[in-house]
N, C-alpha and C. Protein backbone atom coordinates (compact mmCIF):
# COMPACT_ATOMS: atom_id res chain seq x y z
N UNK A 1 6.80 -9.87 17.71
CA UNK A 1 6.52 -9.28 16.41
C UNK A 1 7.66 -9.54 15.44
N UNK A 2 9.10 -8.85 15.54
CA UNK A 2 9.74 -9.39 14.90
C UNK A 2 11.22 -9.68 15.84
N UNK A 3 12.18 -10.48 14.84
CA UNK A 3 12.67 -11.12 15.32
C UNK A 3 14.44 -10.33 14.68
N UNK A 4 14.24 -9.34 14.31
CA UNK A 4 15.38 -8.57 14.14
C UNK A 4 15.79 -6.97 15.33
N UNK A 5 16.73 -6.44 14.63
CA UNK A 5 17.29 -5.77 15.98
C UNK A 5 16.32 -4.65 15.92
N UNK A 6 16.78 -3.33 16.80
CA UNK A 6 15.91 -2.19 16.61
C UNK A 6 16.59 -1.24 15.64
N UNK A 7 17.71 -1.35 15.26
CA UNK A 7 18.03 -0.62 13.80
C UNK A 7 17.51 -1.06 12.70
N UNK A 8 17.51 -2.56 12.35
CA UNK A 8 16.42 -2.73 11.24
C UNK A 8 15.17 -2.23 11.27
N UNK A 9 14.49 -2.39 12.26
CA UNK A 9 13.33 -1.92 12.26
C UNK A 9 13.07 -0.16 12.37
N UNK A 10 14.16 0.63 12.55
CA UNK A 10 14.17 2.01 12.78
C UNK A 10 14.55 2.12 11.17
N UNK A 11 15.27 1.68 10.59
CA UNK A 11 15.30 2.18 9.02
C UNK A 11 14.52 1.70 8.73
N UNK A 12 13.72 0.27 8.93
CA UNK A 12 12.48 0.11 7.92
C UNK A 12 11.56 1.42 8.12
N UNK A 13 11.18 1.68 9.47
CA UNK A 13 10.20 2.89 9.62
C UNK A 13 10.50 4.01 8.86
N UNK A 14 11.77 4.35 8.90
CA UNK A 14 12.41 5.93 8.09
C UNK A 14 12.31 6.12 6.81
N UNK A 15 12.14 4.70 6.03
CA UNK A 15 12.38 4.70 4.55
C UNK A 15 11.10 4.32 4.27
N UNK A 16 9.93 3.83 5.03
CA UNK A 16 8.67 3.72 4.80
C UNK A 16 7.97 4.61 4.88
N UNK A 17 8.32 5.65 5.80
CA UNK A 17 7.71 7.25 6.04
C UNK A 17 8.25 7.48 4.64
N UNK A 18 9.45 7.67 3.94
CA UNK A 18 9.57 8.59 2.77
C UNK A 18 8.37 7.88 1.63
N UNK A 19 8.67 6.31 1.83
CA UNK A 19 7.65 5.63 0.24
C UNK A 19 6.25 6.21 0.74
N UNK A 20 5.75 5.92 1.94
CA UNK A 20 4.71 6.84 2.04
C UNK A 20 4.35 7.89 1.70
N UNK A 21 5.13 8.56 2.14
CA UNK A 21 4.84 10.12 0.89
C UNK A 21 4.80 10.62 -0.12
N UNK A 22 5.60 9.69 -0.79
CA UNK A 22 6.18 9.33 -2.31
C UNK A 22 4.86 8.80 -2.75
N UNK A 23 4.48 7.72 -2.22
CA UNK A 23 2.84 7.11 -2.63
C UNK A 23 1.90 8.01 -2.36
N UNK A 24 1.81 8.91 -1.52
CA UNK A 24 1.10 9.98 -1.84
C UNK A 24 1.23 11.08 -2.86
N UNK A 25 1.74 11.67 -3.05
CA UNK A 25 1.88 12.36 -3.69
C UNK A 25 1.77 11.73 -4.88
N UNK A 26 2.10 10.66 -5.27
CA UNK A 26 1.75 9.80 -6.62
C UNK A 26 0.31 9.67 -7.19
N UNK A 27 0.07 9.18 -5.64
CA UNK A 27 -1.72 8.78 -5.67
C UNK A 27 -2.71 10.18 -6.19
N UNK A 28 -2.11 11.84 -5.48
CA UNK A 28 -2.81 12.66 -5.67
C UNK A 28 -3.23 13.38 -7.25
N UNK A 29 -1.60 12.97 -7.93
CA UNK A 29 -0.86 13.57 -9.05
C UNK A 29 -2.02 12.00 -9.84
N UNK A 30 -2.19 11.13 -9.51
CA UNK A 30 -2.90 10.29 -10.33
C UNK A 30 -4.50 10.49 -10.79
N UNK A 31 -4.85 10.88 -9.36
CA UNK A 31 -5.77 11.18 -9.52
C UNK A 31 -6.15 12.57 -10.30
N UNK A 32 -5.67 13.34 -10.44
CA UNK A 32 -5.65 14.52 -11.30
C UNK A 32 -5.75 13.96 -12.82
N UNK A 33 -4.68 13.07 -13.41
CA UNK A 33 -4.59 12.81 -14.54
C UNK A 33 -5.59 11.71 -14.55
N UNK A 34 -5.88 11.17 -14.34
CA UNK A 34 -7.37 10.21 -14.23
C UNK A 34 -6.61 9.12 -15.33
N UNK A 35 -7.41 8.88 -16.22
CA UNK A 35 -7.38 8.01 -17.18
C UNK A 35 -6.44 8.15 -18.03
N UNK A 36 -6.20 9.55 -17.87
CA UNK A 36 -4.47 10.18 -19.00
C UNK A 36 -3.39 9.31 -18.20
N UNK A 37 -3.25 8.99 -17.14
CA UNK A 37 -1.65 8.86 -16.02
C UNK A 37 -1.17 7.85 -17.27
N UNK A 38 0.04 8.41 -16.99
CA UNK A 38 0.52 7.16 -17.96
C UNK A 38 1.24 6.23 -17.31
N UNK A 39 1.54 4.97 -17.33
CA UNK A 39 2.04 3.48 -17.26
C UNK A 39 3.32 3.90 -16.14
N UNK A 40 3.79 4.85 -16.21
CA UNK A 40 5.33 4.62 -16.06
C UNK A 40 5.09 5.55 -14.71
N UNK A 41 4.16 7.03 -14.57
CA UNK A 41 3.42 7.18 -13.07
C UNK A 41 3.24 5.67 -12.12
N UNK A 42 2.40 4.96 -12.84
CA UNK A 42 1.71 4.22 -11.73
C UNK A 42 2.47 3.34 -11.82
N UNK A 43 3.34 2.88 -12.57
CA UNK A 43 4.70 2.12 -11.94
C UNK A 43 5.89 2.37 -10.96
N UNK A 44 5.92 3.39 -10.80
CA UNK A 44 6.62 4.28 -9.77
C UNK A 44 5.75 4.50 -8.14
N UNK A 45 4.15 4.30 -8.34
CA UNK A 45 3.50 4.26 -7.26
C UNK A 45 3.58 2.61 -6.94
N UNK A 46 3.34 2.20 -7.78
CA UNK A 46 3.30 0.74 -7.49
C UNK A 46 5.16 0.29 -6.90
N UNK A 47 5.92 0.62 -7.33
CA UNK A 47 7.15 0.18 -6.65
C UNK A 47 7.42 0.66 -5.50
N UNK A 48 6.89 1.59 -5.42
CA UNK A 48 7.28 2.42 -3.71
C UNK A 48 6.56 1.62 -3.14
N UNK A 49 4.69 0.85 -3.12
CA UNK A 49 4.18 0.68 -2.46
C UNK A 49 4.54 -1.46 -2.21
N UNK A 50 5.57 -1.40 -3.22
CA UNK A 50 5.92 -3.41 -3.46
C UNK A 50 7.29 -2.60 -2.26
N UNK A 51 8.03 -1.97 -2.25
CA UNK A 51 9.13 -1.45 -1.36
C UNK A 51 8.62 -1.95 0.05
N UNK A 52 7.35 -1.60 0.58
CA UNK A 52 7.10 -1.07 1.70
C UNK A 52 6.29 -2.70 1.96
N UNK A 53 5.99 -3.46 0.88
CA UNK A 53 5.68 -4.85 1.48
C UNK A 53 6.74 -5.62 1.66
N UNK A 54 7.80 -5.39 0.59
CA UNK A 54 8.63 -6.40 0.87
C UNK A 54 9.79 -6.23 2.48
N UNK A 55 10.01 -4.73 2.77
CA UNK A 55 10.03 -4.54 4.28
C UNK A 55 9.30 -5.30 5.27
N UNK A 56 8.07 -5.21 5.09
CA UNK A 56 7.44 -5.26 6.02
C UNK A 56 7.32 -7.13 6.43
N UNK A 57 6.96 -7.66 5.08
CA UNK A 57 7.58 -9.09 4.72
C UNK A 57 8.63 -9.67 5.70
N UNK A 58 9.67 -8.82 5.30
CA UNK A 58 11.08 -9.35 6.12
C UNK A 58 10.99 -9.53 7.97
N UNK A 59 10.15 -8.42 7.98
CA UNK A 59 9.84 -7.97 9.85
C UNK A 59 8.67 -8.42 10.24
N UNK A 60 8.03 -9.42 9.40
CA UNK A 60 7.07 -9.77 10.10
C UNK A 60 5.79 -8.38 10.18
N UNK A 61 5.85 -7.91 9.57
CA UNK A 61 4.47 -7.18 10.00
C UNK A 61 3.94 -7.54 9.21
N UNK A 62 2.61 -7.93 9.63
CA UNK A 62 1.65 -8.84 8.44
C UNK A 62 0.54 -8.02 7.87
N UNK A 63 0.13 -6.87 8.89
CA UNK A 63 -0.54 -6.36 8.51
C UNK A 63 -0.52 -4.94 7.65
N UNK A 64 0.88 -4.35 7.82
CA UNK A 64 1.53 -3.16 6.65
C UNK A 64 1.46 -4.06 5.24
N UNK A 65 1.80 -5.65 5.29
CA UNK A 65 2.55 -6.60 3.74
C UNK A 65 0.98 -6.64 3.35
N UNK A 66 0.14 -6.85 4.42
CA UNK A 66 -1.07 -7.03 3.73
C UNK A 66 -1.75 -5.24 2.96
N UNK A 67 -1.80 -4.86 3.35
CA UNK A 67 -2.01 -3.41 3.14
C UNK A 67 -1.18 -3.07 1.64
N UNK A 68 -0.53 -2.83 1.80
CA UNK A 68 0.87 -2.57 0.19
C UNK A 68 0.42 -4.01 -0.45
N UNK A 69 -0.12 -4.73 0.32
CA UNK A 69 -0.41 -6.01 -1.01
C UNK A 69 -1.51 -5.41 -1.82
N UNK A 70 -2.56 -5.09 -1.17
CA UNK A 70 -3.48 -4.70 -1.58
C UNK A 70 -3.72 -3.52 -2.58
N UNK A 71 -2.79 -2.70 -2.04
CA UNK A 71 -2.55 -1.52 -3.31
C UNK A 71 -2.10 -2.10 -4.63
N UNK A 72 -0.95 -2.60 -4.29
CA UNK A 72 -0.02 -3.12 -5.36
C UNK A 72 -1.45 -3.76 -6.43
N UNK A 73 -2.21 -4.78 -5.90
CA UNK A 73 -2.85 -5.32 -6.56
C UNK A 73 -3.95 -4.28 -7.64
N UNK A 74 -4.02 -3.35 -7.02
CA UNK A 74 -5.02 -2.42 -7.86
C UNK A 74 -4.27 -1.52 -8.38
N UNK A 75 -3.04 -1.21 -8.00
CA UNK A 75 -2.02 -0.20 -9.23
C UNK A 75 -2.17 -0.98 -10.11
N UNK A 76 -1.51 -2.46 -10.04
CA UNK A 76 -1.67 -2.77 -11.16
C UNK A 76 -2.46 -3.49 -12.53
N UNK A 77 -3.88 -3.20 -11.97
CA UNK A 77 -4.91 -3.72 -12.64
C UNK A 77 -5.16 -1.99 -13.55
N UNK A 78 -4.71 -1.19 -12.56
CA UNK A 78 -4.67 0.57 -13.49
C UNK A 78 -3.90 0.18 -14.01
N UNK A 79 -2.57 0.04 -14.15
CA UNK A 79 -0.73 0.08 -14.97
C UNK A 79 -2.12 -0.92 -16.35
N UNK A 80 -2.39 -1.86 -16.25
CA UNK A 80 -3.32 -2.83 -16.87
C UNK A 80 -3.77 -2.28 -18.18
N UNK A 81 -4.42 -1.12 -17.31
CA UNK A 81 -5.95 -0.52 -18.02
C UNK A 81 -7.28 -0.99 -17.81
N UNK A 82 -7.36 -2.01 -16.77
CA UNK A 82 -8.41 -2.93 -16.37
C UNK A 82 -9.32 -1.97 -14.99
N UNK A 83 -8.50 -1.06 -14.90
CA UNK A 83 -9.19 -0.33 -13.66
C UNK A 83 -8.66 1.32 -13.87
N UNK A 84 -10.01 2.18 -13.70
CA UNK A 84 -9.64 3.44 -13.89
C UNK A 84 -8.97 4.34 -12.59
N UNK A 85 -8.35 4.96 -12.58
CA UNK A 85 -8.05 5.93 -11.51
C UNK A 85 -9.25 6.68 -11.05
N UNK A 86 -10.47 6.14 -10.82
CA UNK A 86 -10.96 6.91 -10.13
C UNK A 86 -11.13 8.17 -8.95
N UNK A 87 -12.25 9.01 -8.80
CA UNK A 87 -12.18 9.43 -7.29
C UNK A 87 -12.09 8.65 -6.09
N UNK A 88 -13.12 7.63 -6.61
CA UNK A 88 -13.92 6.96 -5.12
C UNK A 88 -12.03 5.86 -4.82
N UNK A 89 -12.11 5.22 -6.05
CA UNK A 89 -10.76 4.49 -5.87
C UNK A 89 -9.98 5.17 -5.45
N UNK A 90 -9.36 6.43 -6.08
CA UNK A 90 -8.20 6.97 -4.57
C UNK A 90 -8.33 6.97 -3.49
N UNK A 91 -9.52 7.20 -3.34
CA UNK A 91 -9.82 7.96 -1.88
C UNK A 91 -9.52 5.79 -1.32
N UNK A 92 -10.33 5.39 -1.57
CA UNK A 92 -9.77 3.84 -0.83
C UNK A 92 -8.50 3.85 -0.54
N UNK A 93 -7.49 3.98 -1.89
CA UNK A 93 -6.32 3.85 -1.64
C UNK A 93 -5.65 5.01 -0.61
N UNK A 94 -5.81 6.16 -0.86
CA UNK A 94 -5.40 6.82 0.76
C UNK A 94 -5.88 6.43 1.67
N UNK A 95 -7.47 6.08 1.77
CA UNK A 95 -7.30 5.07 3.35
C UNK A 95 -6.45 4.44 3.76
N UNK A 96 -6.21 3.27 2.80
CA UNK A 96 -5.37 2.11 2.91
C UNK A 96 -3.65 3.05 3.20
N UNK A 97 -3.07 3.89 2.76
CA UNK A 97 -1.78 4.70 2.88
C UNK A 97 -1.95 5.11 4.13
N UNK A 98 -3.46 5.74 4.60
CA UNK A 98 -3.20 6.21 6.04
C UNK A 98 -3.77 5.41 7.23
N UNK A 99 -3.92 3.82 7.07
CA UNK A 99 -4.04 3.38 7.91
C UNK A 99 -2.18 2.56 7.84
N UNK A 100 -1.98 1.87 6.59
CA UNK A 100 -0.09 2.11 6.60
C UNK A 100 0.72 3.19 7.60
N UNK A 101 0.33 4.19 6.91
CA UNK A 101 1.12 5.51 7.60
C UNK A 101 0.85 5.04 9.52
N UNK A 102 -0.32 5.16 9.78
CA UNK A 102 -0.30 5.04 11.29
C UNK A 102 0.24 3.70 11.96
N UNK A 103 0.27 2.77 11.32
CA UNK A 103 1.00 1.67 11.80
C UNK A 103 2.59 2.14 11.58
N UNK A 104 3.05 2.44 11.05
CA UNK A 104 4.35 2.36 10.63
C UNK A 104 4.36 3.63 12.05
N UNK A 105 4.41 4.81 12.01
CA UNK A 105 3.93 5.18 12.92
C UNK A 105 4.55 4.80 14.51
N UNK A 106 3.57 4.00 14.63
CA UNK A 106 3.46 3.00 15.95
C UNK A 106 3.49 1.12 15.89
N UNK A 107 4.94 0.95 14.75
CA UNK A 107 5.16 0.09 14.47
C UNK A 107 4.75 -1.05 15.17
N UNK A 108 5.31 -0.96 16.64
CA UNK A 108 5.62 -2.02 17.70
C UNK A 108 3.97 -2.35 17.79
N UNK A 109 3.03 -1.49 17.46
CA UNK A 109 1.63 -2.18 17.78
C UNK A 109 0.93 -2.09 16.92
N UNK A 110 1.36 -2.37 15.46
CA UNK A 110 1.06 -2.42 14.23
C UNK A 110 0.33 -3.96 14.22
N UNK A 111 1.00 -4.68 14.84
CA UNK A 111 -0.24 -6.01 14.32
C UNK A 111 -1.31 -6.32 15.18
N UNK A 112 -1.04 -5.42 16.09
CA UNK A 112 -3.26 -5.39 17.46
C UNK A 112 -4.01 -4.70 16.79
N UNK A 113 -3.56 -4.23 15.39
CA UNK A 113 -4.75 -3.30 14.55
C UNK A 113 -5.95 -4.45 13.96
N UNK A 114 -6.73 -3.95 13.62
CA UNK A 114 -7.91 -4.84 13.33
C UNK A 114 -7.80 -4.06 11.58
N UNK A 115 -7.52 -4.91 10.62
CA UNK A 115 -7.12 -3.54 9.00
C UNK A 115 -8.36 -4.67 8.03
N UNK A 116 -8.79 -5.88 9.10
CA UNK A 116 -9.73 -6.52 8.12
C UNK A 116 -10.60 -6.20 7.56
N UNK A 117 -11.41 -5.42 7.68
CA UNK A 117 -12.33 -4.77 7.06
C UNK A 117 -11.84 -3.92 6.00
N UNK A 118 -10.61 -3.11 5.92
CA UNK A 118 -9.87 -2.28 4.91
C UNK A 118 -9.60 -3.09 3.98
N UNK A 119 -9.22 -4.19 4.50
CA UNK A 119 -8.40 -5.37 3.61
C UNK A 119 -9.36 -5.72 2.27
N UNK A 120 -10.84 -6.05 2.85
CA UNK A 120 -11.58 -6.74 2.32
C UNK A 120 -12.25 -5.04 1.73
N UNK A 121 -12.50 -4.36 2.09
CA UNK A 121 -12.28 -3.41 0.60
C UNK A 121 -11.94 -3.11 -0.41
N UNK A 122 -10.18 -3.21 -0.02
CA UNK A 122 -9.75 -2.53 -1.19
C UNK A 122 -9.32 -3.85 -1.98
N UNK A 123 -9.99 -5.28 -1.53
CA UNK A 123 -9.82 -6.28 -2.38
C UNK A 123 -11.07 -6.53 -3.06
N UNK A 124 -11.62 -5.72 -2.65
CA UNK A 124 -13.31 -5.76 -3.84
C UNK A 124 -12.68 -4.79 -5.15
N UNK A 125 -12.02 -3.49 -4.63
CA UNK A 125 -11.59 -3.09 -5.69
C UNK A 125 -10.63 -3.25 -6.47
N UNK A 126 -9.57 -4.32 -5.84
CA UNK A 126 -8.61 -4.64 -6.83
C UNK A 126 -9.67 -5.93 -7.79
N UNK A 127 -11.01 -6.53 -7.37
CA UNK A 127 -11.61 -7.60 -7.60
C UNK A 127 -11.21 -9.02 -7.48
N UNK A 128 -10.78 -8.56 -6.24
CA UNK A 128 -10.39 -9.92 -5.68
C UNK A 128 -10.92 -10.46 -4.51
N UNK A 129 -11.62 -11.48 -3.66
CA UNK A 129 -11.94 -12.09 -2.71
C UNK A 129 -11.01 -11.60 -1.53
N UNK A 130 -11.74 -11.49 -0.82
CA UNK A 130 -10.99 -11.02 0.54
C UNK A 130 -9.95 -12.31 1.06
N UNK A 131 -8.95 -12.05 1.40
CA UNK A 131 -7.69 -13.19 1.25
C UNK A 131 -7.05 -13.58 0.21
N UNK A 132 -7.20 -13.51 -0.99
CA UNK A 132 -7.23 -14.32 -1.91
C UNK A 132 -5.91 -12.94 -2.83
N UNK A 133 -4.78 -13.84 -2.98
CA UNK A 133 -3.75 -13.23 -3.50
C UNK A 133 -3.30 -13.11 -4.95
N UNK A 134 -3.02 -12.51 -5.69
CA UNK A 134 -2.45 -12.21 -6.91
C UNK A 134 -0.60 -12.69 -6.73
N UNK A 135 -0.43 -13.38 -7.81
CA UNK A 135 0.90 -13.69 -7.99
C UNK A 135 1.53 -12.56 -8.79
């Protein structure tokens, strides 16, 4: 899985549990303000959740980078204005946080998860093709 020691990978987990929560609590507080959130909220959700790919990036977990990719991509089509904070859309995006959360979790068997089907969700709602990446 990865190819660094077990202290890197014990602070990646420790500081991904906090952005996790941080992205929650963002996500909940977003959804409250709906269409009011302003720019600088969902830029603060969106950086915790680019935090937790670019970790995951470094260690090889492909399937947390894919996950935080996927958010990232629909924070920022909201930050946009191209996509509303919906109900139904949060609720995706806490899926996607608590299938994150349980990998991180149980890091070491974070990539025998099967998240394809999540993947290709919450890339309908960022409106993007399943695989298919935003620069």
């Amino acid at each position: 899985m990865t190819t660094h020691g077990d202290d890197v990978l014990d602070i990646f987990v420790e500081e991904s549990r906090e952005r996790l929560a941080s992205i929650e609590r963002g996500l909940l507080a977003l959804e409250r303000e709906g269409r009011d959130a302003d720019e600088a909220m969902i830029h603060g959700i969106f950086r915790e959740a680019h935090s937790v790919k670019a970790g995951a990036n470094l260690l090889h977990l492909r399937n947390i980078e894919g996950l935080a990719h996927k958010l990232e991509n629909i924070l920022e089509r909201m930050r946009k204005r191209e996509l509303a904070p919906t109900g139904r859309i949060i609720s995706i995006l806490l899926e996607g946080l608590d299938a994150m959360r349980d990998m991180v979790e149980d890091v070491e068997e974070s990539e025998s998860r099967d998240v394809s089907e999540l993947l290709e969700r919450l890339g309908r709602v960022a409106g993007l093709r399943a695989g298919a990446q935003r620069a």
